[in-house]
N, C-alpha and C. Protein backbone atom coordinates (compact mmCIF):
# COMPACT_ATOMS: atom_id res chain seq x y z
N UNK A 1 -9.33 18.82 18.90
CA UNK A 1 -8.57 17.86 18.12
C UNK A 1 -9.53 16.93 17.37
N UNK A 2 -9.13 16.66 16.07
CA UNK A 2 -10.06 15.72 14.94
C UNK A 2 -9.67 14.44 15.56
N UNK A 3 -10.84 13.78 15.75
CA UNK A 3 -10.40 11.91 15.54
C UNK A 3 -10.06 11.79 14.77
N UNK A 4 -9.20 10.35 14.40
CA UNK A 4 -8.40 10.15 13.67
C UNK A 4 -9.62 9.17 12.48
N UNK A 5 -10.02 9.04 11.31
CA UNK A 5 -10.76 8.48 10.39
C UNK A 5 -10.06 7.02 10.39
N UNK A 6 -10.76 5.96 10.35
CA UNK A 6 -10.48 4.83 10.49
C UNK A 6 -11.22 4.23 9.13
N UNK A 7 -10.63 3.39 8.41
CA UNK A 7 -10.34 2.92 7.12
C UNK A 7 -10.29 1.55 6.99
N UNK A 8 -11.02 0.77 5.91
CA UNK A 8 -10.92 -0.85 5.65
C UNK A 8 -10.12 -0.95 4.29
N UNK A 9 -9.07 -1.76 4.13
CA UNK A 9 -8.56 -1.24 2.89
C UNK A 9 -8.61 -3.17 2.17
N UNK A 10 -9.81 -3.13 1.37
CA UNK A 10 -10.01 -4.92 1.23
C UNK A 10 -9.37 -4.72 -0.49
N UNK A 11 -7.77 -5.26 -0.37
CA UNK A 11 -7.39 -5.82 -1.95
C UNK A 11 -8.02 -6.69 -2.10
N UNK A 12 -7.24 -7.12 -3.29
CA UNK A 12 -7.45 -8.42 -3.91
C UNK A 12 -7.88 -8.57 -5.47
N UNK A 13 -8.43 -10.14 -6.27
CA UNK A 13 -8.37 -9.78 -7.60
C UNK A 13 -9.79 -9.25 -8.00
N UNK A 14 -10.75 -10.05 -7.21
CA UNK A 14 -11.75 -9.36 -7.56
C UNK A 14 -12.41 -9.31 -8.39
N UNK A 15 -12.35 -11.30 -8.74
CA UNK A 15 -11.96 -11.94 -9.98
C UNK A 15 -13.14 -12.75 -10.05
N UNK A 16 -14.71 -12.25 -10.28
CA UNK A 16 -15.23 -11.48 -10.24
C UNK A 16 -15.66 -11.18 -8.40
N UNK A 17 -15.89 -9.53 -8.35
CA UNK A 17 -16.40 -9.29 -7.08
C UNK A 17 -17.56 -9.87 -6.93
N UNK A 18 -18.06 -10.40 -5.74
CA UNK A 18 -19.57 -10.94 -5.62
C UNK A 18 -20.14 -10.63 -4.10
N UNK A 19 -21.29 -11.28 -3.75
CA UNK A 19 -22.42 -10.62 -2.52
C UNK A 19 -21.33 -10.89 -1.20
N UNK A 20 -20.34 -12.17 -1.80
CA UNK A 20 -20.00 -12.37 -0.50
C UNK A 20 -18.80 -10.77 0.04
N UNK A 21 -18.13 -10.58 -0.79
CA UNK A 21 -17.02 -9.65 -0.56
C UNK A 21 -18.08 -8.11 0.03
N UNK A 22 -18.95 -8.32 -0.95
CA UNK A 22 -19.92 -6.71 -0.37
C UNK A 22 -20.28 -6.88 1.14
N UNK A 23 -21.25 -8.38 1.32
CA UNK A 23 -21.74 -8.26 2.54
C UNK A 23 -20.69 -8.02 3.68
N UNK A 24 -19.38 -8.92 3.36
CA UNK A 24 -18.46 -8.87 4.57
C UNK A 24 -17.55 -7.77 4.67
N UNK A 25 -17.85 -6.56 3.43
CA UNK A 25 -17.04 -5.22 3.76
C UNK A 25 -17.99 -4.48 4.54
N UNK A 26 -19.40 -4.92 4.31
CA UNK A 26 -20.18 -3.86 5.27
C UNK A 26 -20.33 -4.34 7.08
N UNK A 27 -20.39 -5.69 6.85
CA UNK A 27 -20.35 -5.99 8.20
C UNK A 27 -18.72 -5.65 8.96
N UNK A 28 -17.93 -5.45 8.08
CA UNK A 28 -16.66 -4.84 8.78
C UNK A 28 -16.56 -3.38 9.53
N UNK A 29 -17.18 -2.76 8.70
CA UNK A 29 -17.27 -1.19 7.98
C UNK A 29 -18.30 -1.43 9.72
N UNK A 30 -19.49 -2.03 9.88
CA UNK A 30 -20.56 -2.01 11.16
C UNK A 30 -19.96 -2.28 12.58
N UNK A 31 -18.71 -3.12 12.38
CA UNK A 31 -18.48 -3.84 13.35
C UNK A 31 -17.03 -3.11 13.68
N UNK A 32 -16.35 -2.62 12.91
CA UNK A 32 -15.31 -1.78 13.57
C UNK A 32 -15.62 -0.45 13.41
N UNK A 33 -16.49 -0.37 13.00
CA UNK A 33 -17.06 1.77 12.92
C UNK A 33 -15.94 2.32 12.10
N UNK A 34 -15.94 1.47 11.01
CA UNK A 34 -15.20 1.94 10.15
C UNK A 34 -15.49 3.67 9.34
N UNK A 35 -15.18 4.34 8.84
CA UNK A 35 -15.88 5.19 7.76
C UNK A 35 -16.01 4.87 6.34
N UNK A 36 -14.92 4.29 6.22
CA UNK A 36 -15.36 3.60 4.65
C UNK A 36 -14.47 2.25 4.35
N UNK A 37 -14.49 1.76 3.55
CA UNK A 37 -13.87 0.48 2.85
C UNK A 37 -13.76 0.85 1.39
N UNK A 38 -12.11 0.75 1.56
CA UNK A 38 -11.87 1.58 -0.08
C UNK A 38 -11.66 -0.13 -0.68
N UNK A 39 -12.17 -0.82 -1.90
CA UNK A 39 -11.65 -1.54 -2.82
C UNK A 39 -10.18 -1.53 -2.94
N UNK A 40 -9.66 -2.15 -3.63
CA UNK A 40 -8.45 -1.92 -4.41
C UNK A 40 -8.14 -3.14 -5.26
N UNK A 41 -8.68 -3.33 -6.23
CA UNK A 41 -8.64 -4.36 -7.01
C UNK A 41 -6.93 -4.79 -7.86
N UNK A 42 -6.10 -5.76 -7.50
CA UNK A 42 -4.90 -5.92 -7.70
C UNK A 42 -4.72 -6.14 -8.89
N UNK A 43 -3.25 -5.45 -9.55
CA UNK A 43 -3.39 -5.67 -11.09
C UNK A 43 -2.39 -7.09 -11.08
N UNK A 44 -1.82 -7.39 -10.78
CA UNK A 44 -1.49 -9.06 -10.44
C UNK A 44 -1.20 -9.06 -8.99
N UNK A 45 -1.57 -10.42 -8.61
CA UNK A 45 -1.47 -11.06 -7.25
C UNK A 45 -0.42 -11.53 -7.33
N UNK A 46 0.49 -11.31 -6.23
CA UNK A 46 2.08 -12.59 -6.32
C UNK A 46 2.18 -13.55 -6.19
N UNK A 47 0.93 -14.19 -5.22
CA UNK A 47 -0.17 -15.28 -5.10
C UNK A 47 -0.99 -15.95 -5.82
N UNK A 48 -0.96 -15.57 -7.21
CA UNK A 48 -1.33 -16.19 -8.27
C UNK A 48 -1.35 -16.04 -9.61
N UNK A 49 0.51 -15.57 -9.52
CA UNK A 49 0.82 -15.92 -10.61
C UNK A 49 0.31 -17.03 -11.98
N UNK A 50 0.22 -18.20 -11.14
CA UNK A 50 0.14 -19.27 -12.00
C UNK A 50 -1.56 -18.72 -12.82
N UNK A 51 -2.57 -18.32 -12.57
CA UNK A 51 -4.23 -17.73 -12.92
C UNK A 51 -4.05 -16.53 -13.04
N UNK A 52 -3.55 -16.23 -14.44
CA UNK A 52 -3.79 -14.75 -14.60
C UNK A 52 -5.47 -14.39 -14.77
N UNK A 53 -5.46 -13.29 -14.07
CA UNK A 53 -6.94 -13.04 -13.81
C UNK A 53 -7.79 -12.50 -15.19
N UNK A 54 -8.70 -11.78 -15.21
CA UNK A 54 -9.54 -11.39 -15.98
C UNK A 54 -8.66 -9.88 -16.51
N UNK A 55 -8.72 -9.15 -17.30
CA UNK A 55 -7.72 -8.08 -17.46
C UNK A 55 -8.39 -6.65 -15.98
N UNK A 56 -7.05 -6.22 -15.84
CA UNK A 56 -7.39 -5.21 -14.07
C UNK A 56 -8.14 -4.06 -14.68
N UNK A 57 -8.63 -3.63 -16.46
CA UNK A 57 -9.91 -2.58 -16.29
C UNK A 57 -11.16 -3.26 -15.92
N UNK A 58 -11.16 -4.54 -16.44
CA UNK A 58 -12.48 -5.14 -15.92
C UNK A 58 -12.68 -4.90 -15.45
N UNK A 59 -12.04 -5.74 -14.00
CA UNK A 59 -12.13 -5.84 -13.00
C UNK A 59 -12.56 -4.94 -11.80
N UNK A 60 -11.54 -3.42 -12.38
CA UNK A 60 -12.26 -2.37 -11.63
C UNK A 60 -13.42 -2.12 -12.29
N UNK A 61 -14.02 -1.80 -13.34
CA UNK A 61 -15.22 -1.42 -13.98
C UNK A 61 -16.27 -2.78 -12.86
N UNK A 62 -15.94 -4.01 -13.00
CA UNK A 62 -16.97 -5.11 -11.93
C UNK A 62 -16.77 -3.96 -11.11
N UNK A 63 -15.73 -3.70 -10.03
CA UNK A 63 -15.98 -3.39 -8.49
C UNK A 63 -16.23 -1.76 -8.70
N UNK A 64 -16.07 -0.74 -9.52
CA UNK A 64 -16.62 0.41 -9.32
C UNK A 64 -18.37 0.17 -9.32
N UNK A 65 -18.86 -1.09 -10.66
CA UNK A 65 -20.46 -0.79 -10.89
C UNK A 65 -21.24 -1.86 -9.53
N UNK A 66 -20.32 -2.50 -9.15
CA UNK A 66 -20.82 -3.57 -7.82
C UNK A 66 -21.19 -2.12 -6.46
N UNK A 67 -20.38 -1.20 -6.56
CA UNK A 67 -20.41 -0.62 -4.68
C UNK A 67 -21.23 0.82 -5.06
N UNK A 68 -21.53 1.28 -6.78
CA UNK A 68 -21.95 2.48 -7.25
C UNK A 68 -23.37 2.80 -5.89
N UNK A 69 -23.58 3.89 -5.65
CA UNK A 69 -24.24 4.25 -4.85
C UNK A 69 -24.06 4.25 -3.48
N UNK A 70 -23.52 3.27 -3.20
CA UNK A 70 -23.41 2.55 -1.61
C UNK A 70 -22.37 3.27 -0.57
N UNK A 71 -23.33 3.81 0.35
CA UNK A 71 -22.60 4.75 1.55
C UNK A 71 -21.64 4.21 2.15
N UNK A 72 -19.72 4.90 1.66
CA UNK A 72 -19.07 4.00 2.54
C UNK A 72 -18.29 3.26 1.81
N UNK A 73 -18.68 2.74 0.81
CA UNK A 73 -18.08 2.09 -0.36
C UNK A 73 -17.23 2.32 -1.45
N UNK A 74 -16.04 2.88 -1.61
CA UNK A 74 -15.15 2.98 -2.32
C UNK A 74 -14.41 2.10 -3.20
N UNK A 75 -13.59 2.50 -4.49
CA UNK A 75 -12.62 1.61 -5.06
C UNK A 75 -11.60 2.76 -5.23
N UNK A 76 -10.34 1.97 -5.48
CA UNK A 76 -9.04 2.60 -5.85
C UNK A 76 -8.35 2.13 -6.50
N UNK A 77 -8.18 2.45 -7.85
CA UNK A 77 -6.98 1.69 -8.83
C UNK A 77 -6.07 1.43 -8.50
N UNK A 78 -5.19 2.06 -7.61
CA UNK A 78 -3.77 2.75 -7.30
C UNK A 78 -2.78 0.82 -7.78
N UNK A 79 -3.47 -0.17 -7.87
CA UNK A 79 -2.37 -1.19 -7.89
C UNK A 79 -2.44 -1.18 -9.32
N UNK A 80 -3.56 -1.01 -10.15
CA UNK A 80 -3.86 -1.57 -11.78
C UNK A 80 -2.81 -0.45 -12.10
N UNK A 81 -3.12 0.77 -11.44
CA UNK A 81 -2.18 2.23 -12.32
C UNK A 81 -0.44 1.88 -12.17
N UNK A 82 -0.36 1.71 -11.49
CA UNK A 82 0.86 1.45 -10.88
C UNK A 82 2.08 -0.06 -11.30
N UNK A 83 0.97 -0.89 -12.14
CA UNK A 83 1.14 -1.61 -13.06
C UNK A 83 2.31 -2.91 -12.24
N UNK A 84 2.70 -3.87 -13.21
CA UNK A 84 2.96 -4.91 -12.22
C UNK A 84 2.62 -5.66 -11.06
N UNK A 85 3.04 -6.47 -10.29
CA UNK A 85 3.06 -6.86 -9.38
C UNK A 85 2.63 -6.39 -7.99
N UNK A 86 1.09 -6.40 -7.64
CA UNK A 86 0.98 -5.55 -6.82
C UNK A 86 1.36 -6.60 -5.04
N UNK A 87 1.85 -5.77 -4.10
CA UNK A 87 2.12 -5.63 -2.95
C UNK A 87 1.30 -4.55 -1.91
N UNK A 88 0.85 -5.60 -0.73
CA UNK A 88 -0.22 -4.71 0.06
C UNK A 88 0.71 -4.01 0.41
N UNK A 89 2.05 -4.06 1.11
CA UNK A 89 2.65 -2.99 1.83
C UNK A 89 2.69 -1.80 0.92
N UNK A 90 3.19 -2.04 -0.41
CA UNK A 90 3.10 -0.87 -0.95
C UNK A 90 2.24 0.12 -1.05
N UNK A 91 1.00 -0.69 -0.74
CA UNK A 91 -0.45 -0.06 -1.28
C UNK A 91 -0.96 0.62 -0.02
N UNK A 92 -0.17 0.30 1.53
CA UNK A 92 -0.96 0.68 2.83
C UNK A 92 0.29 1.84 2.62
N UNK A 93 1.38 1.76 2.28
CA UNK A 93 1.91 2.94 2.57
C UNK A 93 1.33 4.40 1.55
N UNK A 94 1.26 3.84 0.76
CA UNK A 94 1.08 5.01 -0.57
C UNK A 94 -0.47 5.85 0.75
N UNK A 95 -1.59 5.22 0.96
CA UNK A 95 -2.44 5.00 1.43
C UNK A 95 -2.19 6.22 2.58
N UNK A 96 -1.23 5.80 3.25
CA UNK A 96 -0.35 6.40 4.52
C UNK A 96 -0.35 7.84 4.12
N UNK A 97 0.45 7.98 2.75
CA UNK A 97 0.91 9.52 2.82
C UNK A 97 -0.53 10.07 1.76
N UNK A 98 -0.77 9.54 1.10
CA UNK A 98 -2.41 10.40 0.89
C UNK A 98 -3.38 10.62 2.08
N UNK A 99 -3.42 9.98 2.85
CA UNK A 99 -4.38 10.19 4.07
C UNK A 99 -3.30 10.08 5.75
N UNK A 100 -2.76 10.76 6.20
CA UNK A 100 -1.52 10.82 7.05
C UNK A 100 -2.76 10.99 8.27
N UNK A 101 -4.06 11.30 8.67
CA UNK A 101 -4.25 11.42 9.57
C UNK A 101 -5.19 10.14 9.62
N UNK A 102 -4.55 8.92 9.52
CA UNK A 102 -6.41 7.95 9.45
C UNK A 102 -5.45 6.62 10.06
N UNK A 103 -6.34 5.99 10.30
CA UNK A 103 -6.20 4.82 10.72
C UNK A 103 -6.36 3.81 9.68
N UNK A 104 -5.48 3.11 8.96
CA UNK A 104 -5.62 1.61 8.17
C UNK A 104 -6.14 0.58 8.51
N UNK A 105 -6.87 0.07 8.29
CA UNK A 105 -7.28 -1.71 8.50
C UNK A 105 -7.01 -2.50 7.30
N UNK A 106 -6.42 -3.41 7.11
CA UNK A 106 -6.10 -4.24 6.20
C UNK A 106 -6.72 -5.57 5.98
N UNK A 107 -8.15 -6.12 5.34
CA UNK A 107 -8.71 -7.37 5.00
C UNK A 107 -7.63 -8.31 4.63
N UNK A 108 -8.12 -9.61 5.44
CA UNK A 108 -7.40 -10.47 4.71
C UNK A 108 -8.19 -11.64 4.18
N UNK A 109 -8.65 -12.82 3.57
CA UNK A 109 -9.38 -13.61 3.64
C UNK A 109 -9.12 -14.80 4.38
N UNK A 110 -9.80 -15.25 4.89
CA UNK A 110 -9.43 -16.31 5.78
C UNK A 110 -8.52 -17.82 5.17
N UNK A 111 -8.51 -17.71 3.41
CA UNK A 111 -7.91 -18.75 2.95
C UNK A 111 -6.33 -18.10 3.10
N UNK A 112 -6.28 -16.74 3.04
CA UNK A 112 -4.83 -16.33 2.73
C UNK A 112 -4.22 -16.15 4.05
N UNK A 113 -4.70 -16.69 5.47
CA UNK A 113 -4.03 -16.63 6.28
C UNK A 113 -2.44 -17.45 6.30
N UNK A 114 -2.48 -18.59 5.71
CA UNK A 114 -0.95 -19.36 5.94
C UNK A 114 -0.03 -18.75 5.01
N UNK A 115 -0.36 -18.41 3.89
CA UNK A 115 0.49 -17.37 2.82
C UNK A 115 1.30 -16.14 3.62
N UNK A 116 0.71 -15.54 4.63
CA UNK A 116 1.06 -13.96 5.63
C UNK A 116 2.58 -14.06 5.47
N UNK A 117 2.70 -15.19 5.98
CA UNK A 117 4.32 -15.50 5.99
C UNK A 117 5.50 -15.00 4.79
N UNK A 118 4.92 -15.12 3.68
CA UNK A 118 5.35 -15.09 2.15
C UNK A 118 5.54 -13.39 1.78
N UNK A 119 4.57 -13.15 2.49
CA UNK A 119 4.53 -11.68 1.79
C UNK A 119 5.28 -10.46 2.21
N UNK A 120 5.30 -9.59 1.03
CA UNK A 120 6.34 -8.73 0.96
C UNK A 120 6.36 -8.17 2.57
N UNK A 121 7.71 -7.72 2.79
CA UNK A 121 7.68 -6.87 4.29
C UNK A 121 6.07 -7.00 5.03
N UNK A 122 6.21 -8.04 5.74
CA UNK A 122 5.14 -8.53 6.32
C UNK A 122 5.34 -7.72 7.70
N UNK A 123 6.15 -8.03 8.45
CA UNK A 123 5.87 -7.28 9.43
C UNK A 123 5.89 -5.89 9.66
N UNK A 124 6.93 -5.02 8.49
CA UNK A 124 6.40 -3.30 8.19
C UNK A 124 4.50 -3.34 8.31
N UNK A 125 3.89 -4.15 7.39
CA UNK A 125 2.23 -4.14 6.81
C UNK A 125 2.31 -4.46 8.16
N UNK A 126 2.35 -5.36 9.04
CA UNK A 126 1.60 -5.67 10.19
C UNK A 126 1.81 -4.12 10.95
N UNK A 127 2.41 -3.46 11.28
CA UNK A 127 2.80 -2.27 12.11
C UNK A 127 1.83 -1.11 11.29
N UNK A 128 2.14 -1.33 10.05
CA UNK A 128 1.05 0.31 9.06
C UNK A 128 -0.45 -0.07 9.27
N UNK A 129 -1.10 -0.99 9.33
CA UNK A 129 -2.44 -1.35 9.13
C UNK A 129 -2.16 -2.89 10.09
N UNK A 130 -3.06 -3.00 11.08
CA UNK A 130 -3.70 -4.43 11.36
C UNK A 130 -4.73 -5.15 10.71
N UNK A 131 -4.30 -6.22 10.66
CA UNK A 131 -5.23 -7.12 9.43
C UNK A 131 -6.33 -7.51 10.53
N UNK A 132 -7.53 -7.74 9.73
CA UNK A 132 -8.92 -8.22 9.92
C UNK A 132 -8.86 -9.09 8.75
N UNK A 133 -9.40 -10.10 9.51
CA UNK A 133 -9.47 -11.38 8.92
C UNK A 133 -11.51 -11.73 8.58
N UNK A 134 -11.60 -11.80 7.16
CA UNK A 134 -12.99 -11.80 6.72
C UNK A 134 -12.77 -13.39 6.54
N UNK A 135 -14.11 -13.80 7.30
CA UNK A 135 -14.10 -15.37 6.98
C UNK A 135 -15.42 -15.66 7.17
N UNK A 136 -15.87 -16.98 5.67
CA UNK A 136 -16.76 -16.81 5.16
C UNK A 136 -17.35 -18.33 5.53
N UNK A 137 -16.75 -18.74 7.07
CA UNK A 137 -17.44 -20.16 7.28
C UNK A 137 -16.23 -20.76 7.54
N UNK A 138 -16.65 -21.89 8.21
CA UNK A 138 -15.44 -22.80 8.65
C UNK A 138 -15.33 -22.87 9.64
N UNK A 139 -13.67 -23.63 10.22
CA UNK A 139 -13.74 -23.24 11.44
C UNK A 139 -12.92 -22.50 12.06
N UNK A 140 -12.77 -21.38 12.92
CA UNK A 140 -11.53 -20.22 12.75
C UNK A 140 -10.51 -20.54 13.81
N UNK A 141 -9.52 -20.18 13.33
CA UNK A 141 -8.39 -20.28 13.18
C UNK A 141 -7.62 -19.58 14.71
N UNK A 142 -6.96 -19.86 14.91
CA UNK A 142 -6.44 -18.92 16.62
C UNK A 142 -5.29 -18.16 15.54
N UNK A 143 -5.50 -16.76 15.59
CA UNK A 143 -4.44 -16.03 14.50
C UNK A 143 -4.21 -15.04 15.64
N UNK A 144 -4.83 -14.65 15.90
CA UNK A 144 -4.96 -13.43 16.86
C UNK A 144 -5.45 -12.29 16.58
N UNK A 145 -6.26 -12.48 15.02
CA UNK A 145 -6.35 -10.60 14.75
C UNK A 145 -7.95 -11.13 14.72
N UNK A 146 -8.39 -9.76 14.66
CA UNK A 146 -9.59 -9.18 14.27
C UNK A 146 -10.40 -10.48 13.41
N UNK A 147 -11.83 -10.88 13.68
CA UNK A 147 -12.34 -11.74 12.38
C UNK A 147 -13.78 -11.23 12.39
N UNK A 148 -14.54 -10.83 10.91
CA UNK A 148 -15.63 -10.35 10.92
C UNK A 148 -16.43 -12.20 9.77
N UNK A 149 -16.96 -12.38 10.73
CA UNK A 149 -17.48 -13.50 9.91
C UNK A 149 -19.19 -13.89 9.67
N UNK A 150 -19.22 -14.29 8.71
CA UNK A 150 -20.35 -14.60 8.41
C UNK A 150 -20.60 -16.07 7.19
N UNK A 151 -21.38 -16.65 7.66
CA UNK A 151 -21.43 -17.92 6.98
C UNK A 151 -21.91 -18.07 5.20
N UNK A 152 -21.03 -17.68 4.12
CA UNK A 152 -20.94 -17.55 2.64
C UNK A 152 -21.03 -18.04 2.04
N UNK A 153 -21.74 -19.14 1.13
CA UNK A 153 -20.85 -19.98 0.34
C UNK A 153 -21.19 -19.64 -1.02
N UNK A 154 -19.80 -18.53 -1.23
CA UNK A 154 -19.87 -17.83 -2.79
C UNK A 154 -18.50 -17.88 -2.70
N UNK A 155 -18.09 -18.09 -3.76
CA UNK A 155 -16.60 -17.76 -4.21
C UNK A 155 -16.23 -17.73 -5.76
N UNK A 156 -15.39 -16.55 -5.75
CA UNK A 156 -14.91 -16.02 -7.46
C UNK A 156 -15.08 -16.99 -8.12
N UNK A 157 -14.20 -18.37 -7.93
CA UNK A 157 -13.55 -19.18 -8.64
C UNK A 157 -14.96 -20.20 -8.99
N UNK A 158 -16.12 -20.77 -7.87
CA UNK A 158 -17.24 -20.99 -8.39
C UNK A 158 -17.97 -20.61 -9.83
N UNK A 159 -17.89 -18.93 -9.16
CA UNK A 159 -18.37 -18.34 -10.07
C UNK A 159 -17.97 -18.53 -11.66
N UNK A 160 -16.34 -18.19 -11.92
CA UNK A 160 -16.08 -18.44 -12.88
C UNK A 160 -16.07 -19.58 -13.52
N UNK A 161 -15.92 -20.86 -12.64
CA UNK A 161 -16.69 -22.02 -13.28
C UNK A 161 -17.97 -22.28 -14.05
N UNK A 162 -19.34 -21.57 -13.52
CA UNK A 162 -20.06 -21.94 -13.73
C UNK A 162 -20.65 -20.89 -15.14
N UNK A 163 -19.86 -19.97 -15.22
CA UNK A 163 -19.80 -19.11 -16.32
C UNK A 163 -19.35 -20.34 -17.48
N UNK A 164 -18.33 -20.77 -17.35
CA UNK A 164 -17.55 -21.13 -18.19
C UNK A 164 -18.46 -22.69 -18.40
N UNK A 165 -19.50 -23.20 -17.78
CA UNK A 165 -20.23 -24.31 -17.63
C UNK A 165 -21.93 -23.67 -18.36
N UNK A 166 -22.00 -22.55 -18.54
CA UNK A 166 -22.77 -21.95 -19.36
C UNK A 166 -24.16 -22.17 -18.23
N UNK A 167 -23.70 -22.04 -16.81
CA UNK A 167 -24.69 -22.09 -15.55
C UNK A 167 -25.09 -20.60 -15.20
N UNK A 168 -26.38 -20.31 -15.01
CA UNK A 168 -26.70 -19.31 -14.54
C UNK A 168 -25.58 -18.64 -13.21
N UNK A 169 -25.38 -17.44 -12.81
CA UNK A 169 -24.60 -17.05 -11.63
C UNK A 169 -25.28 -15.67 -11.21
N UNK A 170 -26.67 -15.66 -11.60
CA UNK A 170 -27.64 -14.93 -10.79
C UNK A 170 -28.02 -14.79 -9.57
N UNK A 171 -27.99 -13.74 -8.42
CA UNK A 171 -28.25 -13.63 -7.42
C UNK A 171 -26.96 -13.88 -6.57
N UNK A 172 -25.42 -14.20 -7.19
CA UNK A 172 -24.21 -14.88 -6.66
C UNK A 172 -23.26 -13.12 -6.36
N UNK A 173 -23.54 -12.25 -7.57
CA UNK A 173 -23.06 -11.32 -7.73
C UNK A 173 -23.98 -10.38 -8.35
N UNK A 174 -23.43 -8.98 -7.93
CA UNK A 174 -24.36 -7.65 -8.61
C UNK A 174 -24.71 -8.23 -9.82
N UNK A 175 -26.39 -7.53 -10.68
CA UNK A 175 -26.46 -7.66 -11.55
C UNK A 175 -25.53 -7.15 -13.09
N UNK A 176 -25.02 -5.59 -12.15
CA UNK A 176 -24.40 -4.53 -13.45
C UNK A 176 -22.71 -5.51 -13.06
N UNK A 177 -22.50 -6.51 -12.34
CA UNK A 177 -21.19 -7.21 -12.84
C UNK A 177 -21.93 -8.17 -13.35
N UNK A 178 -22.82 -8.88 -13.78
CA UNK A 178 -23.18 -9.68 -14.43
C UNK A 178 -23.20 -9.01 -15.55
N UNK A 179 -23.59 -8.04 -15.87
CA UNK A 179 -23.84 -6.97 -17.34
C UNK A 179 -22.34 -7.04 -17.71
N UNK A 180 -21.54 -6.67 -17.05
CA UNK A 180 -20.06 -6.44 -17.60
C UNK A 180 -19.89 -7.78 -17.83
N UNK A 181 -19.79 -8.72 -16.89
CA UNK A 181 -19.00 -10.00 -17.63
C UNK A 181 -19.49 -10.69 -19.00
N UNK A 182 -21.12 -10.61 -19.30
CA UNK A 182 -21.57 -10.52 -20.46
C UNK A 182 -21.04 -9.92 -21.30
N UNK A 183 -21.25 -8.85 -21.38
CA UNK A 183 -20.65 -7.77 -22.49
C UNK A 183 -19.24 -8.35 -23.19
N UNK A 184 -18.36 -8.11 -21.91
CA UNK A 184 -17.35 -8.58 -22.21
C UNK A 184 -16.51 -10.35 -22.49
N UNK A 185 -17.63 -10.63 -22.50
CA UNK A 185 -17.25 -12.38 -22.53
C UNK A 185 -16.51 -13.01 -21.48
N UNK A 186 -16.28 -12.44 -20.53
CA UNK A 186 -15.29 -12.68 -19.48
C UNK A 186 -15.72 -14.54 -18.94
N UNK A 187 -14.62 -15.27 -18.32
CA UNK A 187 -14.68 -16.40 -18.21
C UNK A 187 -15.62 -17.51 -18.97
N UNK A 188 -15.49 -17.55 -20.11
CA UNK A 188 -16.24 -18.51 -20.70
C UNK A 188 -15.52 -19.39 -20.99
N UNK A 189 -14.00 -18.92 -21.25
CA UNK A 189 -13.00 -20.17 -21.69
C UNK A 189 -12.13 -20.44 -19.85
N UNK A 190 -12.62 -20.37 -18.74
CA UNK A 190 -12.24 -21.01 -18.03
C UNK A 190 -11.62 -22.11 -17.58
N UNK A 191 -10.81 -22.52 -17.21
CA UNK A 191 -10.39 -23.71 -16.93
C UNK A 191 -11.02 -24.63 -16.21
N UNK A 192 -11.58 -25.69 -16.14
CA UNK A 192 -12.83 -26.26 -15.28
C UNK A 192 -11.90 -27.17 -14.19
């Protein structure tokens, strides 16, 4: 009999991906003997509506050229293709019947823990995939699930500030997503 393949499935916007999201998919991927950590970069969050993000080809083009090479490291459109409003349940089930023999893990970030409540068929997602909680500092939380942590202090929204502040954001994120957000002018008209 095959073991069953065990899976990290980290959404989100991804708005831009940076060292912190890489380092804490690999220390997941180390620490639960994962086999891989597929991406899935969301083509809208329901969670933030109000900040429409950067447009969702970017975004995957950032997270395909951020994980290129890296053993273990996957992305998956399946929310940008699929268009609208993306939902994790939707995305762990689809997940489900492409891969029927594997085990799900579901990232969450440690800011989006009080939101859990809000979201679509929350407790179906809690039963298809158990969430692991990535947290990047602070002080944690009694949730009860899984937490792979490590002390970060990078975040998207920094980032896109300091783009938009005409501040270097070298060494914060891959260089070839620094190449894309150049290219493409991405966050310069930011909101400060």
């Amino acid at each position: 009999m095959n073991p069953r393949m065990k899976i990290g499935l980290f959404g989100g916007s991804f708005d831009p991906i940076h060292h912190g999201h890489l380092i804490l998919a690999r220390d997941a991927m180390e620490q639960l003997g994962l086999e891989k950590v597929i991406f899935i970069p969301a083509n809208v969050s329901p969670h933030k509506l109000d900040h429409p993000p950067a447009p969702a080809h970017a975004r995957c083009e950032m997270v395909a050229a951020a994980i290129a090479g890296e053993p273990g490291l996957e992305m998956d459109s399946c929310e940008v293709d699929r268009e609208g409003v993306s939902f994790a349940v939707d995305t762990v089930r689809l997940m489900i019947q492409r891969h029927p023999a594997t085990d799900f893990f579901y990232f969450i970030g440690e800011d989006n823990l009080n939101a859990l409540p809000t979201w679509k068929d929350i407790e179906e997602l809690r039963r298809l995939a158990p969430f692991v909680v990535l947290a990047r500092g602070g002080t944690p939380a009694n949730h009860g699930f899984p937490v792979v942590t490590r002390h970060i202090d990078i975040s998207s929204t920094d980032i896109r500030k300091r783009i938009a502040r005409g501040l270097s954001v070298r060494y914060l994120l891959p260089d070839k997503t620094c190449e894309i957000i150049q290219r493409l002018g991405l966050y310069r008209n930011e909101r400060l």
